[in-house]
Protein backbone atom coordinates (compact mmCIF):
# COMPACT_ATOMS: atom_id res chain seq x y z
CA UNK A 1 -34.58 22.31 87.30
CA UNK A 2 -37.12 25.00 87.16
CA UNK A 3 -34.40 27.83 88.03
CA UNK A 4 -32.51 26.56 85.44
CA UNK A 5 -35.11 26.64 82.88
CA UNK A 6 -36.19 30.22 84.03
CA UNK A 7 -32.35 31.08 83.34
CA UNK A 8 -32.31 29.39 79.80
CA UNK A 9 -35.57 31.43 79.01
CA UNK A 10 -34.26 34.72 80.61
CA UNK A 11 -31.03 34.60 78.30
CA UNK A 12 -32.86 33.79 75.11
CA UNK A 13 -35.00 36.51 75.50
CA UNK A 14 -31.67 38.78 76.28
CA UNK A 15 -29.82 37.21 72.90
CA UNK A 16 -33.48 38.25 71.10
CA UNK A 17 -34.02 41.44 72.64
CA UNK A 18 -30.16 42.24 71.52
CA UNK A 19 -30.89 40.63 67.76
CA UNK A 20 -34.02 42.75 67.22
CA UNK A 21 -31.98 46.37 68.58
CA UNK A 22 -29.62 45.74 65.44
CA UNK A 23 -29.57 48.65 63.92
CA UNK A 24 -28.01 51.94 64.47
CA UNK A 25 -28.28 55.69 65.08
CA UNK A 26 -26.19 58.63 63.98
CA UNK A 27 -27.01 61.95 64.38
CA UNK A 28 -25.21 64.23 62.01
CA UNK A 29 -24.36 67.67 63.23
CA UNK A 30 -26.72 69.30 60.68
CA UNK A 31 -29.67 67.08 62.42
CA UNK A 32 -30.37 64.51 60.56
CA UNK A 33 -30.83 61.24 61.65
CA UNK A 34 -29.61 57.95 60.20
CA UNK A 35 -31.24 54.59 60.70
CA UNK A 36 -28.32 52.46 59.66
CA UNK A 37 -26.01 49.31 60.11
CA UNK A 38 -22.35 50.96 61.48
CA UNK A 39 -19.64 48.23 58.84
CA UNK A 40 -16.43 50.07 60.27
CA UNK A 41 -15.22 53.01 62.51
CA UNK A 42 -11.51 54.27 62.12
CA UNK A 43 -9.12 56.86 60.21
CA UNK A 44 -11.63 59.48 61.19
CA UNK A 45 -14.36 58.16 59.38
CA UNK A 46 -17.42 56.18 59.89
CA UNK A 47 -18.37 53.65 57.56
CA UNK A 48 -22.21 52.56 57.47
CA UNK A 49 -24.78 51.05 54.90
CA UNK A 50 -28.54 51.67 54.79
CA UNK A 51 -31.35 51.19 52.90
CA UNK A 52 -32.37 53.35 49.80
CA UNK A 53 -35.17 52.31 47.22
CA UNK A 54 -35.22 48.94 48.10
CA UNK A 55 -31.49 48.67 47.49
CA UNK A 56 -28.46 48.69 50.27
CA UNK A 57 -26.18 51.74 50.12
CA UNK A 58 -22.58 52.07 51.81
CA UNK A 59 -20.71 55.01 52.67
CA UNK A 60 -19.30 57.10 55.08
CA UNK A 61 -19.09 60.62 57.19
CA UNK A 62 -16.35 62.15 58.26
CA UNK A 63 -16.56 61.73 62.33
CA UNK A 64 -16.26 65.82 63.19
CA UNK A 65 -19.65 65.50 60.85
CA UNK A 66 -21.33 63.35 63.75
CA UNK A 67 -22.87 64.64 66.75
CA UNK A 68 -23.66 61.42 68.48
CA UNK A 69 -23.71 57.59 67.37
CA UNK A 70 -26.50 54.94 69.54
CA UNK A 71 -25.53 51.66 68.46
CA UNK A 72 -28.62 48.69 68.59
CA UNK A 73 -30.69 51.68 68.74
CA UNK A 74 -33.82 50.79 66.48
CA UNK A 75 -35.84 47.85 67.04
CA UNK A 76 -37.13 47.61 63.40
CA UNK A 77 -34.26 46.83 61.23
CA UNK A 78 -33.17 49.49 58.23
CA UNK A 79 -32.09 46.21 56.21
CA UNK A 80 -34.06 43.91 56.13
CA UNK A 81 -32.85 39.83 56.42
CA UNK A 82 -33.98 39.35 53.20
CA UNK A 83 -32.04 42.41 51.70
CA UNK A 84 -28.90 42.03 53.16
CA UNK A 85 -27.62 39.75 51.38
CA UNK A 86 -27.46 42.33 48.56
CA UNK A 87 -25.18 44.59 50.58
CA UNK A 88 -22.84 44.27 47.25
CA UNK A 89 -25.67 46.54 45.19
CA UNK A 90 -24.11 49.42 46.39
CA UNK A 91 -21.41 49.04 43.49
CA UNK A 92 -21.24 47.79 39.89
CA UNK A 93 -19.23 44.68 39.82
CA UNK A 94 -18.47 46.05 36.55
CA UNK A 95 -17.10 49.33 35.58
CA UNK A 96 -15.75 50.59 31.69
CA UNK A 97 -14.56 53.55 30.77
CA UNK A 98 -12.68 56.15 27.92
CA UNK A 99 -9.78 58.35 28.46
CA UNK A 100 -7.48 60.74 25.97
CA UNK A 101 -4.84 62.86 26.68
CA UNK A 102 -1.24 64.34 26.59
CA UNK A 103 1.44 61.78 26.37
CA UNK A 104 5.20 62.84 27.08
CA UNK A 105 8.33 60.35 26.55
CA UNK A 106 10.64 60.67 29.44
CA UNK A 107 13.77 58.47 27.36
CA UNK A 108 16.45 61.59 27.69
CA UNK A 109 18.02 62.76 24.32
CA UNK A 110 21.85 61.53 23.42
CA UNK A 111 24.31 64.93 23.85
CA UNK A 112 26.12 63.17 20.60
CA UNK A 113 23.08 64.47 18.36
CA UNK A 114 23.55 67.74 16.47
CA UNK A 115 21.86 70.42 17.95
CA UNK A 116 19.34 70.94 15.15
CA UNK A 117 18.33 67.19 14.91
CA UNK A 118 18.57 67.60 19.09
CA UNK A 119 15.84 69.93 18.51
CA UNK A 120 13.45 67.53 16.04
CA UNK A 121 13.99 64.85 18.32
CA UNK A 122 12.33 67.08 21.30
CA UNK A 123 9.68 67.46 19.46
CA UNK A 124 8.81 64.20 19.12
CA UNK A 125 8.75 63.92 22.83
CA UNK A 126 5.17 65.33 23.07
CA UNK A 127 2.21 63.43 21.14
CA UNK A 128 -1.41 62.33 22.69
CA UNK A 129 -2.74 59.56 23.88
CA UNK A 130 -6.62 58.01 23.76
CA UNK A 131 -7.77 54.58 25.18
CA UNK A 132 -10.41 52.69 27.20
CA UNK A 133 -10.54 49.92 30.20
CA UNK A 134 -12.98 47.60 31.80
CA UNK A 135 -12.66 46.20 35.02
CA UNK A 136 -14.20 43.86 37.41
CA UNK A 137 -14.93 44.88 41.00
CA UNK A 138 -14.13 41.64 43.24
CA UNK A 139 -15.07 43.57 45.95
CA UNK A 140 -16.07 47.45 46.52
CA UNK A 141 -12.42 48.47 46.39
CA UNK A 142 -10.75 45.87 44.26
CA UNK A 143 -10.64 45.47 40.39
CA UNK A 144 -8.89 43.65 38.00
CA UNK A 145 -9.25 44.19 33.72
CA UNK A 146 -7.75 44.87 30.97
CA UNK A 147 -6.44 48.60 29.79
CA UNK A 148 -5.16 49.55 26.03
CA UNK A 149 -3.90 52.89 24.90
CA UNK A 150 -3.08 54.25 21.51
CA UNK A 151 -0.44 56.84 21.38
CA UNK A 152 0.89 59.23 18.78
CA UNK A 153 3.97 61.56 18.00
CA UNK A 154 4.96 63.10 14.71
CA UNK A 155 7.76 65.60 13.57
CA UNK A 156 8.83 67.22 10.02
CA UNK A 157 11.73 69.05 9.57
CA UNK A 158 11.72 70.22 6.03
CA UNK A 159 12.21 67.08 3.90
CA UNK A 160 14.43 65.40 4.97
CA UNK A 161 12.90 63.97 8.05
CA UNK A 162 10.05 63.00 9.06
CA UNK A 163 8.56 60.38 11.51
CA UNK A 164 5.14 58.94 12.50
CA UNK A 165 4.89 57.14 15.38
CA UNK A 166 2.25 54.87 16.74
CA UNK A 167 2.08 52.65 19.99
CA UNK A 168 -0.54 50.07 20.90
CA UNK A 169 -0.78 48.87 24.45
CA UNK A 170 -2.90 46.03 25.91
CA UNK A 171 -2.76 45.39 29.72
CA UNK A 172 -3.77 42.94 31.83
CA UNK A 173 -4.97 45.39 35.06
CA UNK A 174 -5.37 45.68 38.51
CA UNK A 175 -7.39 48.60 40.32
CA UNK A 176 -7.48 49.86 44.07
CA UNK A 177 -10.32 52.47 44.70
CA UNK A 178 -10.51 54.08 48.15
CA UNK A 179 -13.53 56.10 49.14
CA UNK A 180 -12.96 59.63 50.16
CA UNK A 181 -14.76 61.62 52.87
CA UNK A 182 -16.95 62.88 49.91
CA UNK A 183 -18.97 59.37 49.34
CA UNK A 184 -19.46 60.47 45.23
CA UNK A 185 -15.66 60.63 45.20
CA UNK A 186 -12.78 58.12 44.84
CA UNK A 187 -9.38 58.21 44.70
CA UNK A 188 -7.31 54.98 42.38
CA UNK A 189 -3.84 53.17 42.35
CA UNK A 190 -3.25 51.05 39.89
CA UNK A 191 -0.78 49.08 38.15
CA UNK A 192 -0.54 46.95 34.72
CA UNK A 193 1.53 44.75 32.36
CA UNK A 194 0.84 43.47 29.01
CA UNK A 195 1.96 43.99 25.09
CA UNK A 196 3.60 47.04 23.97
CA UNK A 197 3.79 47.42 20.23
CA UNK A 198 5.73 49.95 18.44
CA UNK A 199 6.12 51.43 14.30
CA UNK A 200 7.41 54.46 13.02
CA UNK A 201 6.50 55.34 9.51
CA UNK A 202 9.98 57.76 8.94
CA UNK A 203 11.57 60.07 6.20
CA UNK A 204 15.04 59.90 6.25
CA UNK A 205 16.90 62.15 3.52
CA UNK A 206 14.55 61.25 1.03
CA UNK A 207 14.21 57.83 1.76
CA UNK A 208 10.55 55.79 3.18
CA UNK A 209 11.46 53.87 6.08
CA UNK A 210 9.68 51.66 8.66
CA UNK A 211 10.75 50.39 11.88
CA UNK A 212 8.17 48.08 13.51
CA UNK A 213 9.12 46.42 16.95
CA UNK A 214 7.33 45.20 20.36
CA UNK A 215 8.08 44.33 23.70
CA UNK A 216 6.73 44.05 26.94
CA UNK A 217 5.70 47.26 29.02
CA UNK A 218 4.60 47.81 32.81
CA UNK A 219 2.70 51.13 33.65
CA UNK A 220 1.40 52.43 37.32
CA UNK A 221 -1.36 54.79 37.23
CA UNK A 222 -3.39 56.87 40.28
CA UNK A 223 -6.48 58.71 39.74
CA UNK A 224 -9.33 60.64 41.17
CA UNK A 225 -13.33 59.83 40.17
CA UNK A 226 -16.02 62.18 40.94
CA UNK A 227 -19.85 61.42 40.38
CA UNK A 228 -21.66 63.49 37.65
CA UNK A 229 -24.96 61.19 37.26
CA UNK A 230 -26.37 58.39 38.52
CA UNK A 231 -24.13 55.78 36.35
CA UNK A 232 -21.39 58.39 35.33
CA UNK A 233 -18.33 59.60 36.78
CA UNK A 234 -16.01 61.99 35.54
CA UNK A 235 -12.38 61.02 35.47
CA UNK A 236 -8.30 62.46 35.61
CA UNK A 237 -5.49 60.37 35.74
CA UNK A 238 -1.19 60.22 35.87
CA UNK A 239 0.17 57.34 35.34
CA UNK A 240 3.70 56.03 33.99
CA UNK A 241 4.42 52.99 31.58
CA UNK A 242 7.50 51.50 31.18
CA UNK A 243 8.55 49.72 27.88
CA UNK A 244 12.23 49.46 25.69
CA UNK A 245 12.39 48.07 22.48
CA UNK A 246 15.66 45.68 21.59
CA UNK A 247 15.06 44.65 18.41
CA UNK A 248 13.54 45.84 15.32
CA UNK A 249 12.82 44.62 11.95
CA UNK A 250 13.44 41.75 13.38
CA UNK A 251 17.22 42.29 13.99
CA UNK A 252 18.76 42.40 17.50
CA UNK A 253 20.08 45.87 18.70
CA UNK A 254 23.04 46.60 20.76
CA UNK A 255 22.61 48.21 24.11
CA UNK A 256 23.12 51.45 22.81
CA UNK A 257 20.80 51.48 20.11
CA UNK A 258 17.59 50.01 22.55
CA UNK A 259 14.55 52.33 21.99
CA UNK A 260 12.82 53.60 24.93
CA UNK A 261 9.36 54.14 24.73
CA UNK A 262 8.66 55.24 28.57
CA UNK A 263 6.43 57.90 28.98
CA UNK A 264 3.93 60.26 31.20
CA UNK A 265 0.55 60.56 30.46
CA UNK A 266 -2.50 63.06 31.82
CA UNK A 267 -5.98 62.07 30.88
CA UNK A 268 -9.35 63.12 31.10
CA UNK A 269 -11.92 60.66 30.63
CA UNK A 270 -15.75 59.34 31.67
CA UNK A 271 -16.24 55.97 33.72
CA UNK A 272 -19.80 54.32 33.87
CA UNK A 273 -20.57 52.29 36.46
CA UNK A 274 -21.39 53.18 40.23
């Protein structure tokens, strides 16, 4: 009975010597050292939080960055109990943002147009685009929100033609960020679907006409974030949305009348939010 209670005892103390040594060492190849908690290792990186101003950080170093790694090396941990529950500090579970751009329609122009009107029509290819989006961070890579996006092409051609076009788009959104070896950087895939709307305000021969419509639309974007401030980051994006009108005014087109109002967009913009 006594050897068995000197056994219990021993392997507590092993388990509590083990719990105490929870924290980790890595050695950069620069010298610095990094009292840390190792999350992840893999895909050449390292992934690792620690504690900053009271607050748990995460990110990552690229492994030909690291000299050496000591796992359990400290006995006084960098987060403390108490703290790590916060480990989700380290990102906003909220993040909004503005964007504007150039907007190109990607519908391809009917070789039964006369080449002069061929010509207007091209023009009305290229317009601009501005919008905004908020999103929810469900975890430090996930998001889901909502997007919307005003865009605008116009054309004159003397007068007899002339067109105004304007598009609203609201999205129902979902966002995958993925941290690059840079830890103030991110690259994002996204997709969306929601409301597209549609009116052009048009000239033709002398005559006002408008031709409202909607529909629904689809759109997949990708992007790249880079930290400018504490709060701030600076953002470009490419994405694609997808939408055809069938009916306008109210009445039903045929197939070859349907309005496409696909179309690339590049944006610059600012995100807030860590």
């Amino acid at each position: 009975m006594k050897n068995t209670s000197t056994f219990i005892i021993s392997v507590l103390l092993i388990i509590s010597s083990m719990n105490l040594k929870a924290q980790d060492l890595i050695v950069t190849t620069s010298g610095d050292s990094l009292n840390c908690k190792i999350t992840k290792q893999g895909d050449g990186f390292v992934y690792f939080r620690y504690l900053k101003e009271n607050q748990v950080k995460a990110t990552l170093l690229a492994v030909n960055k690291i000299s050496s790694i000591k796992q359990a090396y400290y006995d006084a941990p960098a987060i403390p109990k108490n703290l790590a529950a916060l480990r989700n500090q380290d990102y906003s579970k909220w993040r909004y943002g503005f964007h504007a751009g150039y907007s190109y329609r990607t519908a391809k122009i009917s070789d039964q147009l006369p080449a002069d009107y061929r010509e207007y029509v091209t023009k009305l290819k290229s317009g601009f685009v501005a919008g905004a989006d908020v999103h929810g961070f469900i975890s430090e890579s996930f998001g889901i929100g909502l997007k919307y996006n005003l865009n605008k092409y116009s054309a004159t051609q003397g007068s007899d033609y002339k067109d105004n076009i304007t598009m609203h788009y609201i999205a129902a959104s979902v966002l995958n960020r993925y941290n690059l070896a840079n830890p103030d950087s991110h690259f994002l895939l996204g997709a969306n679907i929601g409301y597209q709307s549609y009116q052009d305000k048009a000239l033709v021969l002398g005559y006002d006409v408008t031709i409202q419509g909607n529909t629904a639309g689809f759109g997949l974007e990708t992007g790249f974030e880079h930290k400018i401030s504490e709060n701030a980051l600076f953002h470009i994006g490419l994405s694609f949305t997808g939408a055809t009108i069938t009916k306008v005014n109210g009445l039903k087109l045929t197939k070859e009348q349907y309005e496409s109002l696909s179309r690339l967009e590049i944006v610059l913009g600012l995100k807030f939010g860590k």
